[in-house]
Protein backbone atom coordinates (compact mmCIF):
# COMPACT_ATOMS: atom_id res chain seq x y z
CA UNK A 1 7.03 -12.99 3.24
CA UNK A 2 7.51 -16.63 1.95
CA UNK A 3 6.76 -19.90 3.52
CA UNK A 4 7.85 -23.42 2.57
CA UNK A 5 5.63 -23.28 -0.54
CA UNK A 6 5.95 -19.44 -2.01
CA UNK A 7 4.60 -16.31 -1.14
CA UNK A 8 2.86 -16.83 1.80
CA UNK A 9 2.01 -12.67 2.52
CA UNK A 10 2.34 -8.78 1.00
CA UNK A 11 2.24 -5.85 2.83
CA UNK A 12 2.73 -2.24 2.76
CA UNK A 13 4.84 0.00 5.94
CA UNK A 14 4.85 3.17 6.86
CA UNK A 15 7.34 2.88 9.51
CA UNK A 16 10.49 1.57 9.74
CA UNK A 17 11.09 -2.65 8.25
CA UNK A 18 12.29 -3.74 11.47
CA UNK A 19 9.86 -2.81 13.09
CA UNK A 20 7.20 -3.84 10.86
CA UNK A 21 8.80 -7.34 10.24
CA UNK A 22 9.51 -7.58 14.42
CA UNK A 23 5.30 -7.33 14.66
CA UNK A 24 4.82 -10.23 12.36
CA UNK A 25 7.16 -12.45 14.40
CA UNK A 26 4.65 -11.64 16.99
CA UNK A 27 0.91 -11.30 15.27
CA UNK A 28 -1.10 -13.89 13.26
CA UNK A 29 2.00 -14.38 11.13
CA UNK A 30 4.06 -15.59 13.70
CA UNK A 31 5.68 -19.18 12.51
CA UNK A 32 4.06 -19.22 9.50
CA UNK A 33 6.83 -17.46 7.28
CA UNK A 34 10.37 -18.16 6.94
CA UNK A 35 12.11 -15.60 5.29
CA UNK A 36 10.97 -12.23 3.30
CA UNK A 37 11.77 -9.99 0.19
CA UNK A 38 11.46 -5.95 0.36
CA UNK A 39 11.49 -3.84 -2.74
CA UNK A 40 11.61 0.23 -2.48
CA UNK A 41 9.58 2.14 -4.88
CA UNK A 42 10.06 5.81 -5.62
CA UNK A 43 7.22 6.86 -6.80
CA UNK A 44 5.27 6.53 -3.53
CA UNK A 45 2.01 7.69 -5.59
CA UNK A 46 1.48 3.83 -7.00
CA UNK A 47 2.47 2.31 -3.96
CA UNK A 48 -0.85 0.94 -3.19
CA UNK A 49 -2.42 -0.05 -6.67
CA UNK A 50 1.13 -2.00 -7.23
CA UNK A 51 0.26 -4.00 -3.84
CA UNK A 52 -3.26 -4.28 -5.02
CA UNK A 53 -1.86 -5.71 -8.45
CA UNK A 54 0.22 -8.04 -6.27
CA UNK A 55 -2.62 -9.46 -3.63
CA UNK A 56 -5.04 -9.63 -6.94
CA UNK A 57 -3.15 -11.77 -9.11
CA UNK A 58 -0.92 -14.15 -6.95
CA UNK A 59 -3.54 -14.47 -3.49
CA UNK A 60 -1.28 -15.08 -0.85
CA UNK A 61 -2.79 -16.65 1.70
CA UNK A 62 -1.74 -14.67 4.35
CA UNK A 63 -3.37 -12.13 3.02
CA UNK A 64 -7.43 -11.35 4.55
CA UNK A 65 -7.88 -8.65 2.17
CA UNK A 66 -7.14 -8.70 -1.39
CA UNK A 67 -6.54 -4.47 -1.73
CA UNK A 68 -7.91 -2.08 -3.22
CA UNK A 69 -7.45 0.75 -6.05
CA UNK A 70 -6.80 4.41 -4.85
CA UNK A 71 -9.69 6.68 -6.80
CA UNK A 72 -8.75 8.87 -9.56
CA UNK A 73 -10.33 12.27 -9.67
CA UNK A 74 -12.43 12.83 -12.52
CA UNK A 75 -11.01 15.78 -14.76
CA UNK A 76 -14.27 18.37 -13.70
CA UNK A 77 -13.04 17.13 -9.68
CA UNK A 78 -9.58 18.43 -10.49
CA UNK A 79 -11.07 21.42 -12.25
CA UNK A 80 -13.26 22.56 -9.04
CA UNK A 81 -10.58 21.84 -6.69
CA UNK A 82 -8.15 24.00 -8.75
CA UNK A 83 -11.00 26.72 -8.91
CA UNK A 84 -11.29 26.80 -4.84
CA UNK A 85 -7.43 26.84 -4.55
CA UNK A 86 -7.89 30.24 -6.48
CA UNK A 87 -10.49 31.70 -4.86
CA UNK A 88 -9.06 31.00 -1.34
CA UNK A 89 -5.69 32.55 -2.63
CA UNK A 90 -7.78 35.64 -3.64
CA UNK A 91 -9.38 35.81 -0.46
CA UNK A 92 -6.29 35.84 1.56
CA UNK A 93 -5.18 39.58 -0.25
């Protein structure tokens, strides 16, 4: 969302943009934006760390928080998760 100066706020939905820009028009944003941008990604995997990228660098300040990275799994995580996927499979025979 933009006010009279620039980006005023970035955010993240998980329902639908109506809805999501109706609650601002009605939370602590209310009259403090006038108009807003929305850009679809695809790859809903880097969703977050691109909004994190976003709050990090530019600090809107309608932003409180400033985001944070989603956790990669170590390799030997991915390993041991893979190994119980297995041994549940065998179990189910």
């Amino acid at each position: 969302m933009y006010d009279d100066h620039g980006l005023y706020y970035v955010g993240l939905t998980n329902c639908s943009l109506r809805s999501r820009i109706q609650k601002h028009t009605r939370d602590r944003h209310k009259d403090k934006w006038k108009k807003f941008s929305w850009y679809r990604i695809q790859d809903l995997e880097h969703t977050k760390d691109i909004e994190t990228i976003l709050l990090r660098i530019i600090d809107p300040k309608g932003n409180r928080v400033k985001g944070k990275f989603k956790k990669k799994k170590r390799k030997s995580e991915e390993e041991k998760d893979s190994r119980k996927k297995v041994v549940k499979t065998r179990r189910k025979k």
